[in-house]
Protein backbone atom coordinates (compact mmCIF):
# COMPACT_ATOMS: atom_id res chain seq x y z
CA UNK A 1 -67.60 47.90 -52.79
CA UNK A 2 -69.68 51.13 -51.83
CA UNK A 3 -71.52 52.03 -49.02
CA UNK A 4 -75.20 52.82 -49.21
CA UNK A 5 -76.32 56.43 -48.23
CA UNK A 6 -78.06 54.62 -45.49
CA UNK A 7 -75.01 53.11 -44.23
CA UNK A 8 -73.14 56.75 -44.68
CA UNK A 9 -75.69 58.79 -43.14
CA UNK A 10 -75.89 56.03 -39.97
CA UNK A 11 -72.61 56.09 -39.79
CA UNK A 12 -72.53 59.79 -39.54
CA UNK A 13 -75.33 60.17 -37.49
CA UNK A 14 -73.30 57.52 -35.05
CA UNK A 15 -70.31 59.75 -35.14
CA UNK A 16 -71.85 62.80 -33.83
CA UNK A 17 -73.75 60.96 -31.31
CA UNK A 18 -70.60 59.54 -30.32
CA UNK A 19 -68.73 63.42 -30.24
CA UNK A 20 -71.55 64.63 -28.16
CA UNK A 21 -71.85 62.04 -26.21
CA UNK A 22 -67.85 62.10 -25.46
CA UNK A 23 -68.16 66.36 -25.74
CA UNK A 24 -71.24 66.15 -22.71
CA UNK A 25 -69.28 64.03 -20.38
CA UNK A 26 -66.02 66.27 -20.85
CA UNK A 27 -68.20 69.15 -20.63
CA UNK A 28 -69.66 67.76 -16.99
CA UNK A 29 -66.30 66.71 -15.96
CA UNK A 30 -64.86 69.95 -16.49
CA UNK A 31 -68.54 71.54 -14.65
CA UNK A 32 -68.07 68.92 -11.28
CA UNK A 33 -64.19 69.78 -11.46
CA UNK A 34 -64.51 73.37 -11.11
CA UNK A 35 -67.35 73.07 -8.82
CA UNK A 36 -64.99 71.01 -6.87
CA UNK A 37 -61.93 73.28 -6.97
CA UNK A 38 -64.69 76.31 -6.15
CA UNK A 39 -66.59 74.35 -3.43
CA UNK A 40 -67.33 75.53 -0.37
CA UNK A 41 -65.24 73.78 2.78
CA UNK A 42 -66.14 74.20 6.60
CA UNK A 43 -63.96 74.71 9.22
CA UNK A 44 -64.97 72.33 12.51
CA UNK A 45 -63.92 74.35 15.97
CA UNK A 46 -63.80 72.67 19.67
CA UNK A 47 -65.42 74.57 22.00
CA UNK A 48 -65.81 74.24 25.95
CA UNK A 49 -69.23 75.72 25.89
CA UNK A 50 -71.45 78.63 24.64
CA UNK A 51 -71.46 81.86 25.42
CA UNK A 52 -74.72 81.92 27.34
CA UNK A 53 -73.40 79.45 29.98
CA UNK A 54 -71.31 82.18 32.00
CA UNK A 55 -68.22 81.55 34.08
CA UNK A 56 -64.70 81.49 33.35
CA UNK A 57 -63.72 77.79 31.17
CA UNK A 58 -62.26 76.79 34.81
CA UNK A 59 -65.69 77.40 36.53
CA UNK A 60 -67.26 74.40 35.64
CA UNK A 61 -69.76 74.92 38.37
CA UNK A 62 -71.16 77.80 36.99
CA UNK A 63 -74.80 78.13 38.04
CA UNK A 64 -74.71 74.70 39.36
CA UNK A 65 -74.89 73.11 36.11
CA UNK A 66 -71.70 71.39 33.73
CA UNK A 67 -71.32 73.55 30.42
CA UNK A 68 -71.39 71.31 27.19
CA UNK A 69 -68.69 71.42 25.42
CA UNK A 70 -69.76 71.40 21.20
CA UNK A 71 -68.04 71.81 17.58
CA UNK A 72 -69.19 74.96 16.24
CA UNK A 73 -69.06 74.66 11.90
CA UNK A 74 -68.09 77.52 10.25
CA UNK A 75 -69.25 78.02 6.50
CA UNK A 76 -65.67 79.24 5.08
CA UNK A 77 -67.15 80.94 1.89
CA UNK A 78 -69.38 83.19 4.16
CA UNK A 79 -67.59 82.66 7.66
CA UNK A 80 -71.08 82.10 9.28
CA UNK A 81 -71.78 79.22 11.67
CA UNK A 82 -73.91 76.82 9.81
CA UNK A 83 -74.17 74.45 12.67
CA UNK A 84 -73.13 73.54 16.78
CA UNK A 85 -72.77 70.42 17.48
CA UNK A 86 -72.98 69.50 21.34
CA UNK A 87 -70.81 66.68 22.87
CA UNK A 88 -71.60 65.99 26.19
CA UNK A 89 -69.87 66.66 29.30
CA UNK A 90 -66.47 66.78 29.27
CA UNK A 91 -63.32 69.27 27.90
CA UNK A 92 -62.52 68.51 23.46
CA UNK A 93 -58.98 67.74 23.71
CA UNK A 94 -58.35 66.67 20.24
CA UNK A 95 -60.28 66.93 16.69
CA UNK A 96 -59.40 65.00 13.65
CA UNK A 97 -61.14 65.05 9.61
CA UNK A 98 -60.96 61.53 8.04
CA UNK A 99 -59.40 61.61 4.49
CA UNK A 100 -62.85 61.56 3.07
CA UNK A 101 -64.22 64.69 4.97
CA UNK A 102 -67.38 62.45 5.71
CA UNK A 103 -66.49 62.38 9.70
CA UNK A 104 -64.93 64.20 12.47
CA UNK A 105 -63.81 62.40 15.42
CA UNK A 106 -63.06 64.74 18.35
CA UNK A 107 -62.00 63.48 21.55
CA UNK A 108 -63.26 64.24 25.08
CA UNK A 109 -62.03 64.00 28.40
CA UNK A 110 -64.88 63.94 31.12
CA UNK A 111 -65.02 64.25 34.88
CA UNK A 112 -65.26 60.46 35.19
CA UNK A 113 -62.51 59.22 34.71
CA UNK A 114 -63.09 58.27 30.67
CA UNK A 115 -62.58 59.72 27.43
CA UNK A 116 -65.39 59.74 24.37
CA UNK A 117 -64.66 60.06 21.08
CA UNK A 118 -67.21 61.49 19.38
CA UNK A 119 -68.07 60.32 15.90
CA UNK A 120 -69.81 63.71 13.79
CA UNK A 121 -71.25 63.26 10.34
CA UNK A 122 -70.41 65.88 8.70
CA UNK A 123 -73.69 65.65 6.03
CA UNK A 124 -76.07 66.20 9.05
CA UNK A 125 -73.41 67.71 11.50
CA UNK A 126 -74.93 65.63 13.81
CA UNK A 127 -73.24 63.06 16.51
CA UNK A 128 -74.05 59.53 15.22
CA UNK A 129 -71.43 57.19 17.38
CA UNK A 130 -69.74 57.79 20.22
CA UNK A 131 -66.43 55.46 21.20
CA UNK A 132 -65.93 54.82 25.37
CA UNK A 133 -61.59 54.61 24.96
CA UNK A 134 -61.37 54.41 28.98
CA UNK A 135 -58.80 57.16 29.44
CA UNK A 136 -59.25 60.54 31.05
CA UNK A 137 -56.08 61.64 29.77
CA UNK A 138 -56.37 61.35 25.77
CA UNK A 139 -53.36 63.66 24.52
CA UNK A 140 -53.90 63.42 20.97
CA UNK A 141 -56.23 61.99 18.05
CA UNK A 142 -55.29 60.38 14.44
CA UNK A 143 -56.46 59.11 11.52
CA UNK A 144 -54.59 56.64 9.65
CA UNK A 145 -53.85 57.85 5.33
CA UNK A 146 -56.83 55.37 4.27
CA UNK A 147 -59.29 56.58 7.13
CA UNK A 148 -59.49 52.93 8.66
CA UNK A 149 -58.69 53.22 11.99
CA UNK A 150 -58.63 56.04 14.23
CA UNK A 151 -55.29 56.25 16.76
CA UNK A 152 -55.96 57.84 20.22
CA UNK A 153 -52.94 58.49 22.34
CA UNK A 154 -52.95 58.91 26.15
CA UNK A 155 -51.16 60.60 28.70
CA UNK A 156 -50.48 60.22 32.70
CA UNK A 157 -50.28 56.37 33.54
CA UNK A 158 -52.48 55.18 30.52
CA UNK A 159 -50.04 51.98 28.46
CA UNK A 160 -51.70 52.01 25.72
CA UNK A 161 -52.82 53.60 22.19
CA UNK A 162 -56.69 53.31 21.74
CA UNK A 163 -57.54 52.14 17.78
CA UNK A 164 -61.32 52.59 16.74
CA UNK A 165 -62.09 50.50 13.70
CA UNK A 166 -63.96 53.74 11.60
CA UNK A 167 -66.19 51.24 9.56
CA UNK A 168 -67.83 50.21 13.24
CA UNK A 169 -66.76 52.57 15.49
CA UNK A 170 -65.62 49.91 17.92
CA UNK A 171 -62.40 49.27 19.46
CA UNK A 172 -59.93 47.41 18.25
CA UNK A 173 -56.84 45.68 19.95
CA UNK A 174 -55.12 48.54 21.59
CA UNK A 175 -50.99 49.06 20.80
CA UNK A 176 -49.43 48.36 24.26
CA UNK A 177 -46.92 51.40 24.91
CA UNK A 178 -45.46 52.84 28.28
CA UNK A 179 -47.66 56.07 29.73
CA UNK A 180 -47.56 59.64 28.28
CA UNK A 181 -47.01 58.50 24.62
CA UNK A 182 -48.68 61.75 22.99
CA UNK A 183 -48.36 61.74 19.05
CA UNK A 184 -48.27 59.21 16.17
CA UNK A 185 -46.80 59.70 12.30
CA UNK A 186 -47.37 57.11 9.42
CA UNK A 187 -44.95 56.34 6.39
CA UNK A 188 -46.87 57.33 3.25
CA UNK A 189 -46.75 53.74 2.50
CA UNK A 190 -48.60 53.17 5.81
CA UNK A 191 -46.50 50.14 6.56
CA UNK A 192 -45.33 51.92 9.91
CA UNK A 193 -46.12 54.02 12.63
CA UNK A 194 -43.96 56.37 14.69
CA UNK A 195 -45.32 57.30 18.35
CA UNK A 196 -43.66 59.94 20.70
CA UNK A 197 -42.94 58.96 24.31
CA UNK A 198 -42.45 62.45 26.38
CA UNK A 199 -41.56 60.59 29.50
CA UNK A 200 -39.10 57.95 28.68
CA UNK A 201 -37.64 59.97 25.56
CA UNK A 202 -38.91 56.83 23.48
CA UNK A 203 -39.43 56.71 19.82
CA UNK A 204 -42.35 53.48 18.94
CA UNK A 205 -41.59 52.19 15.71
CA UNK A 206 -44.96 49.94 14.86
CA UNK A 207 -46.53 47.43 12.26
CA UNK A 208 -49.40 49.26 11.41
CA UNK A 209 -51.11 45.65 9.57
CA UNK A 210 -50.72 44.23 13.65
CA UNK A 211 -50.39 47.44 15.99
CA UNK A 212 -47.11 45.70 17.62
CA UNK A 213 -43.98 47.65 18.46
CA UNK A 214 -41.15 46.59 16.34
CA UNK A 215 -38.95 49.18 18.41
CA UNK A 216 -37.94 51.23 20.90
CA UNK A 217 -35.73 54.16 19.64
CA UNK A 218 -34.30 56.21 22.23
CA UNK A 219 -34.02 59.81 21.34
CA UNK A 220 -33.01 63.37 23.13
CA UNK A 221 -35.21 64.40 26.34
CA UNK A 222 -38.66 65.30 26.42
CA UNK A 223 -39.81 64.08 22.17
CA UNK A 224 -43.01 66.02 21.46
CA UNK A 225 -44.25 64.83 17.97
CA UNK A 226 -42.28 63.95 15.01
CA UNK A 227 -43.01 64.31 10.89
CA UNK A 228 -42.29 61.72 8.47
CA UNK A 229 -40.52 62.79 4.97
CA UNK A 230 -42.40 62.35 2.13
CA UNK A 231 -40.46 60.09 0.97
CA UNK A 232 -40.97 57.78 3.41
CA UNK A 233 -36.83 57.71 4.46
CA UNK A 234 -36.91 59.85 7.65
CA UNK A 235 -38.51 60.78 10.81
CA UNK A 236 -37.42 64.04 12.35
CA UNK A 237 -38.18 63.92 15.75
CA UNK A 238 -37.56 67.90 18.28
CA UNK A 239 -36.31 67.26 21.94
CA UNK A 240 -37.54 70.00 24.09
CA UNK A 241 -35.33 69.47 26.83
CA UNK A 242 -31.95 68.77 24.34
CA UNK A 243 -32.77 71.37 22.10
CA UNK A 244 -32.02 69.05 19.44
CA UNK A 245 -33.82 67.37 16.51
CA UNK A 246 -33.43 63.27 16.24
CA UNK A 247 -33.17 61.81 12.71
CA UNK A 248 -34.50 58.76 12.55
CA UNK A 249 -33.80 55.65 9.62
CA UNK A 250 -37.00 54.10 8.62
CA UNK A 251 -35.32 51.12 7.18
CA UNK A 252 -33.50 50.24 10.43
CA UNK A 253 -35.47 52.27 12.55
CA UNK A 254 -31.94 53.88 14.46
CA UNK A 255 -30.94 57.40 14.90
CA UNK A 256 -28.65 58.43 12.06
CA UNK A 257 -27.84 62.34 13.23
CA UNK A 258 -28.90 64.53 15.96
CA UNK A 259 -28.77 68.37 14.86
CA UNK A 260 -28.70 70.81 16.93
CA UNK A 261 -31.40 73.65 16.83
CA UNK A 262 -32.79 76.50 18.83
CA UNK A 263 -34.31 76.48 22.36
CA UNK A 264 -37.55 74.14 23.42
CA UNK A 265 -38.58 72.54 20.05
CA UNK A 266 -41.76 71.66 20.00
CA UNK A 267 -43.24 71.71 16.95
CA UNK A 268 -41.93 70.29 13.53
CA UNK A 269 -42.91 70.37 9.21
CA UNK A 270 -42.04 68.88 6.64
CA UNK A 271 -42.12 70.93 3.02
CA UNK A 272 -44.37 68.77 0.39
CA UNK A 273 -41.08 68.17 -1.66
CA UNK A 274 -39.33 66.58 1.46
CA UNK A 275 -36.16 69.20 1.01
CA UNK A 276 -36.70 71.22 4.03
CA UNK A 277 -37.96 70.51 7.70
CA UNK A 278 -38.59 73.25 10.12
CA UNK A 279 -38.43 73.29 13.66
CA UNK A 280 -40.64 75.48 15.78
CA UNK A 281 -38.00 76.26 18.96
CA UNK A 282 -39.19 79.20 21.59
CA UNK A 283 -38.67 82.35 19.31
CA UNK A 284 -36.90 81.00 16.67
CA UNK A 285 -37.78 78.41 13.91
CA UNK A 286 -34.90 75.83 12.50
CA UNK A 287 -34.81 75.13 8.98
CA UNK A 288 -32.97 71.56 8.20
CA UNK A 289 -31.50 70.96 4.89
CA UNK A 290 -32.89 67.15 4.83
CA UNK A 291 -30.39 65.78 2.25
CA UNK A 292 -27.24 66.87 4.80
CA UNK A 293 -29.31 67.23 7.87
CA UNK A 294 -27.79 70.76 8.88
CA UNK A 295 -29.40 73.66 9.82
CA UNK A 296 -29.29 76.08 6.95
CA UNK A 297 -31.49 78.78 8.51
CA UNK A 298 -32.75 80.43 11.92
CA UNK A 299 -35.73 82.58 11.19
CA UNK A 300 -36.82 84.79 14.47
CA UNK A 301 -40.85 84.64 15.41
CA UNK A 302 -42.50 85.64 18.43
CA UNK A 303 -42.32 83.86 21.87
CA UNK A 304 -43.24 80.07 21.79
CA UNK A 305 -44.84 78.71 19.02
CA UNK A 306 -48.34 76.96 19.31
CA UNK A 307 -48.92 75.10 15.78
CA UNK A 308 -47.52 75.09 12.70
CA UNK A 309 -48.94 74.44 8.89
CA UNK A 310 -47.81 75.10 5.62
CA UNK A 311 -49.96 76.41 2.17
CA UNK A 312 -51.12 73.79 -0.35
CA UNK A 313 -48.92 75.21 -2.37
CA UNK A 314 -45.88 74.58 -0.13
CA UNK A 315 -44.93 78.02 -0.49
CA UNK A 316 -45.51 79.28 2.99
CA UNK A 317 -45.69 78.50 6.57
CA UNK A 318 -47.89 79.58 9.17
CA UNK A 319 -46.70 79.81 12.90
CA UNK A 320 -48.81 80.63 16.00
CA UNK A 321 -47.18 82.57 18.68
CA UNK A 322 -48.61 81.70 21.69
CA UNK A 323 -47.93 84.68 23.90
CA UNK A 324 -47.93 86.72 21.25
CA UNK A 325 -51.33 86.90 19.74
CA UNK A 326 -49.70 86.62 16.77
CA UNK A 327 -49.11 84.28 13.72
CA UNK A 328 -45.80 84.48 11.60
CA UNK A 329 -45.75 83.79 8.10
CA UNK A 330 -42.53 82.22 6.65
CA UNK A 331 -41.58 82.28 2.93
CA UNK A 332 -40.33 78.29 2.40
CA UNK A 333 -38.11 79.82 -0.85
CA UNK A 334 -36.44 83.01 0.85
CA UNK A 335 -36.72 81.55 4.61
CA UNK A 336 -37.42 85.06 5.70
CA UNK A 337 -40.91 86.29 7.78
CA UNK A 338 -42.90 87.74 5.63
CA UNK A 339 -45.95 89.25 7.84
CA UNK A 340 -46.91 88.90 11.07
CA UNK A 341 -50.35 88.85 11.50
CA UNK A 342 -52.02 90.09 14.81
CA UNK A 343 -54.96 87.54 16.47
CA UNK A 344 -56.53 86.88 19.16
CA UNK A 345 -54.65 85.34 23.09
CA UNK A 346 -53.72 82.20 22.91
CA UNK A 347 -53.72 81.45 19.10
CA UNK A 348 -54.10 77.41 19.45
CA UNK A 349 -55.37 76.03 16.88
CA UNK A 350 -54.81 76.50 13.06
CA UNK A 351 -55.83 75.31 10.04
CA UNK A 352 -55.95 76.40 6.10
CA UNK A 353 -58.56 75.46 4.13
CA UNK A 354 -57.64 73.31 0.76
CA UNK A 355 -57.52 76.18 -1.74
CA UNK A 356 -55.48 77.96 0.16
CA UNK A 357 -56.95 81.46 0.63
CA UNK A 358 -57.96 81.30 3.99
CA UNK A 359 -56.35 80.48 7.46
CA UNK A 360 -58.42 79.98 10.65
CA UNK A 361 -57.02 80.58 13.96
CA UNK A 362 -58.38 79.29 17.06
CA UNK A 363 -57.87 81.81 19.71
CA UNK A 364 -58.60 80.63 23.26
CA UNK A 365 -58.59 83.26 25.33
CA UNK A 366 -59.95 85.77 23.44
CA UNK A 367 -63.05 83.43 22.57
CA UNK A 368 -62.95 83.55 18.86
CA UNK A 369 -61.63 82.52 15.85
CA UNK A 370 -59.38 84.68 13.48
CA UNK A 371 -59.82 84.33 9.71
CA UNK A 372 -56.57 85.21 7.52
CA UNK A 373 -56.40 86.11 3.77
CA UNK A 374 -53.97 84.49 2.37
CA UNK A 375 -53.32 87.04 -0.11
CA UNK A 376 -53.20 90.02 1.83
CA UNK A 377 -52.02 87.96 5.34
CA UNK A 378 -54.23 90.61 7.19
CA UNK A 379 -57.21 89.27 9.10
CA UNK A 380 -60.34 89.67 7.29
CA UNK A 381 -63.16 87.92 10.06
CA UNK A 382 -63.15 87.35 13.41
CA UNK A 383 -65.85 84.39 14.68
CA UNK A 384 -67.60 84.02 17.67
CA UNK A 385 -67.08 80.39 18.13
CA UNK A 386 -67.30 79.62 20.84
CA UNK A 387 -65.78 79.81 24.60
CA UNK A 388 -62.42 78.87 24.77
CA UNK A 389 -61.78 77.37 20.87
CA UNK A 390 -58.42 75.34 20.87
CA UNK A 391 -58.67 73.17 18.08
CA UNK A 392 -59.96 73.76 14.24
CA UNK A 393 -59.69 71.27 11.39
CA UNK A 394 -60.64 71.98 7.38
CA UNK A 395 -63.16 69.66 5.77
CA UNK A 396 -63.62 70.11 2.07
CA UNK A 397 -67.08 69.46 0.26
CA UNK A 398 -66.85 66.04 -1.54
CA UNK A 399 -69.27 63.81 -2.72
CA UNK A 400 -69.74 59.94 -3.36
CA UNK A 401 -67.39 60.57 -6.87
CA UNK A 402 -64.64 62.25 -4.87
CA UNK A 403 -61.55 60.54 -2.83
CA UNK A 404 -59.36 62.01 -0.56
CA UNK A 405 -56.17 61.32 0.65
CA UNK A 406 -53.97 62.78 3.61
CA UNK A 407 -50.90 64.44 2.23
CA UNK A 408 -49.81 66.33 5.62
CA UNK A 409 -48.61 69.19 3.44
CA UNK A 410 -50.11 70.00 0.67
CA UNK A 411 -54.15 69.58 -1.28
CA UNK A 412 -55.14 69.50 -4.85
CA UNK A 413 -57.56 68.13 -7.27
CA UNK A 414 -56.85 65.67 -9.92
CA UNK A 415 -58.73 64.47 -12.60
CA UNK A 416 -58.90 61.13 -14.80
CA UNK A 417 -61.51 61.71 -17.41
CA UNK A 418 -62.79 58.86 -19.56
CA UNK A 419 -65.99 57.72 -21.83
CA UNK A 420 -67.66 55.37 -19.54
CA UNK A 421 -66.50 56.55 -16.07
CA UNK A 422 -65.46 60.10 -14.41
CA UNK A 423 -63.11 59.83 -11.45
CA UNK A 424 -62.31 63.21 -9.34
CA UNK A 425 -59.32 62.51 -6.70
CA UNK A 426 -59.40 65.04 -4.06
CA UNK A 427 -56.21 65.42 -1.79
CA UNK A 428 -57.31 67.40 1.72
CA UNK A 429 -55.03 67.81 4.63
CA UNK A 430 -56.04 65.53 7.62
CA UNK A 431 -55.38 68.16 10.28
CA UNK A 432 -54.57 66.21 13.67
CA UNK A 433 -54.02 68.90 16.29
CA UNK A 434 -54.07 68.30 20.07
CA UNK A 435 -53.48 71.80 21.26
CA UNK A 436 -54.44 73.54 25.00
CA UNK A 437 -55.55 76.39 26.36
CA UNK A 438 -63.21 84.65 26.68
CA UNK A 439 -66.08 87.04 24.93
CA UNK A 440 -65.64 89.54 22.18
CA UNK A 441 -68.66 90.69 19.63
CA UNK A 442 -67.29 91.15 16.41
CA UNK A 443 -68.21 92.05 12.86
CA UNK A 444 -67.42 88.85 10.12
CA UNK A 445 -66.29 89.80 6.46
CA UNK A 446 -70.00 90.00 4.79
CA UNK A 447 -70.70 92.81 7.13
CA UNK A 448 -73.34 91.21 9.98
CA UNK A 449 -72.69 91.34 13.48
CA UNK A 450 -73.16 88.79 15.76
CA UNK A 451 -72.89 88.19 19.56
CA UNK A 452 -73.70 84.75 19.09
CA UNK A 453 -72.61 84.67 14.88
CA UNK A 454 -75.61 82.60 14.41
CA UNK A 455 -76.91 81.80 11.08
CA UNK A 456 -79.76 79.39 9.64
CA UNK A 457 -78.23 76.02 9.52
CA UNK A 458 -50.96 81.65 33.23
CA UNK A 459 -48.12 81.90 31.94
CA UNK A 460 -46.97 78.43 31.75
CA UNK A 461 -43.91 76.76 30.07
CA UNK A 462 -45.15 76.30 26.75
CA UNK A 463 -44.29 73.23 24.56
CA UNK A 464 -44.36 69.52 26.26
CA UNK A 465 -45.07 72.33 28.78
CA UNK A 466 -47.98 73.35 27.09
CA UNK A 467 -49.42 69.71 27.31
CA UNK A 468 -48.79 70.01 31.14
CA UNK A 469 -50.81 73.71 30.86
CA UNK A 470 -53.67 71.68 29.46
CA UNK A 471 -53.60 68.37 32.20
CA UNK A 472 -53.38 71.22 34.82
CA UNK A 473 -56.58 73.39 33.44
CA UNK A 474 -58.35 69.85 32.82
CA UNK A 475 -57.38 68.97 36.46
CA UNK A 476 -58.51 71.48 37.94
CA UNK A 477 -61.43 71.64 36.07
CA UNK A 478 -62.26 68.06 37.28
CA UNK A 479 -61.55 69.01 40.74
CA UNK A 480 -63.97 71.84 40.54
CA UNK A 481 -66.46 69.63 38.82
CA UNK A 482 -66.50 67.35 42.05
């Protein structure tokens, strides 16, 4: 039987219509992917005011009026500011990007006695909820991996963790903990949270499907935050006061070791294939072999360490010094610094933007916001933010096709292309910072200068000590504000 040269030249004509058809959505996919691995992201700074409010950050008083405190949003392809947001009275004590990058939430303590968490949308940059937790102590904000809930922790005498369902922006049932509880971890399989306790050297091990402690896991003195292996087996968990690291067994939820490290830990990393922590101690940084839980490396850096992150890549970390106005840069294969890179005082804040070129550094005292190349590791842009900037988070452009997901320590883009359907996965860092802490004109990398930057659109003990320098600033702020 034969076909007709109707049949053969439909058939044909089918064919190509099909190979275009499948060519054109290829073709697209491959457009929105590398407009997606090329898209601009925006880097979201806490401020305490503007520059044209005056005063010192501690004179709240200043011409008899209360500064407003605001997110300034920094265009990352240009380093302009796009956008400042105002909050309301009150000193930003913690930011935090859902997975998404459709919301910041950035949480303020005010002069009465409450915090607000402010809910921005990032489309409009504009405040469109704002979240009454009834603390004036919040110590640290978090979102859970699938953006559902938002964790707020307190210090002082609050006994609780605030949750804010992110669909409503109300609260939920709160997690009942004893006071000064200041940071939370999840398991990648979000099964289980892991809360700090400062005060009563108290690891929380909690059901995150009911928000109940499951248990209390005594660690060394003084537990400031804690990482969670990517594998989901371990929590390492620095001691500031023991100079130790506790390593903590997610199945039974029990210390298994306790390894010795360098002086004040503070701050702690994971690498994104779960073989190496590191341990930010005052002037030195720990690395932990995790499979025998030794230390296999002590790599000198400058006096106290503010924040840590590492490169999407995994290849490098990036340390604040805080006394330093400085930032180290760690090689993960060689352990070894590879450039230290002078900033502004008080480098606070950090962040790295997805693709991995460019690191932002929040530098409170000096009132501005350093911009690293990657590449080089030299500073390239320094931004008038704001007064006083202490926290910055990364949020990547993404769109209704795109999906994120928190990784901690690393971002990519992944792709799943079919006939009928394109799906682009996006993996950002959810930066969750609660960091502490005046008026420098500067010139940004495209060559304007700005007072302003505006475009169209004491020598305290740092470490849990630097969470006391902030309650003591923010105290006697509020004392000055009465």
């Amino acid at each position: 039987m034969g076909f007709k040269m109707e049949e053969i030249i439909c058939n044909k004509t089918y064919q190509e219509h099909t190979l275009i058809k499948v060519l054109g959505i290829t073709s697209l996919t491959i457009l929105i992917f590398a407009g997606v691995a090329g898209a601009a992201s925006f880097a979201y700074v806490t401020n305490l005011r503007d520059y044209d409010q005056g005063g010192y950050y501690y004179d709240m008083n200043y011409n008899g009026t209360v500064p407003t405190p605001y997110v300034a949003v920094i265009d990352t392809a240009t380093n302009n500011i796009t956008a400042r947001v105002p909050l309301g009275g009150g000193w930003p004590v913690g930011v935090a990007v859902n997975p998404r990058g459709t919301k910041v939430y950035v949480a303020s303590a005010t002069i009465d006695n409450v915090c607000i968490v402010y809910v921005i949308d990032t489309a409009a940059n504009t405040v469109n909820a704002k979240v009454n937790i009834e603390s004036s102590y919040p110590s640290g904000i978090t979102f859970n991996p699938a953006g559902t809930r938002v964790y707020v922790t307190k210090q002082r005498d609050n006994t609780d963790i605030s949750v804010i369902n992110t669909a409503t922006n109300t609260l939920m049932a709160p997690i009942i903990v004893e006071p000064s509880t200041y940071s939370i971890a999840f398991t990648p399989d979000e099964k289980k949270i892991y809360a700090t306790n400062t005060f009563n050297n108290t690891i929380y091990a909690i059901d995150a499907a009911t928000n109940k402690v499951t248990a209390n896991i005594s660690v060394g003195d003084s537990p400031y935050e804690g990482v969670v292996t990517p594998d989901g087996k371990k929590v390492y968990v620095p001691n500031y006061d023991s100079n130790t690291v506790s390593v903590i067994n997610t199945d039974m939820d029990n210390v298994i070791a306790t390894v010795p490290v360098g002086n004040s830990p503070n701050l702690v990393a994971v690498t994104s294939d779960g073989n190496k922590v590191y341990v930010a101690n005052n002037n030195t940084v720990s690395v932990i072999d995790t499979a025998t839980d030794n230390v296999i490396s002590t790599v000198p850096v400058g006096t106290y360490s503010s924040k840590i992150v590492v490169s999407p890549d995994g290849n490098k970390f990036y340390l604040g010094n805080f006394y330093n106005k400085s930032v180290t840069v760690i090689n993960t294969e060689t352990n070894t610094v590879t450039a230290t890179v002078p900033v502004g005082e008080w480098p606070m804040g950090i962040a790295i933007t997805p693709d991995g070129k460019k690191v932002y550094v929040a530098n409170a005292e000096s009132d501005n916001v350093s911009v690293i190349d990657t590449a080089t590791d030299t500073v390239t842009a320094t931004v008038n933010a704001g007064v006083y900037p202490t926290n910055v988070v990364i949020v990547p452009l993404t769109d209704s096709d795109m999906t994120a997901q928190s990784t901690g320590t690393n971002s990519n883009v992944t792709e799943d292309v079919g006939t009928e359907k394109t799906n682009l996965s996006s993996e950002g860092q959810n930066a969750v910072d609660f960091n502490n802490s005046k008026n420098n004109n500067s010139e940004s990398d495209n060559g304007s200068s700005s007072g302003k930057n505006e475009s169209s659109k004491n020598n305290s003990t740092p470490g849990f000590g630097l969470l006391g320098s902030l309650a003591c600033l923010y105290g006697t702020w509020r004392l000055r504000t009465k």
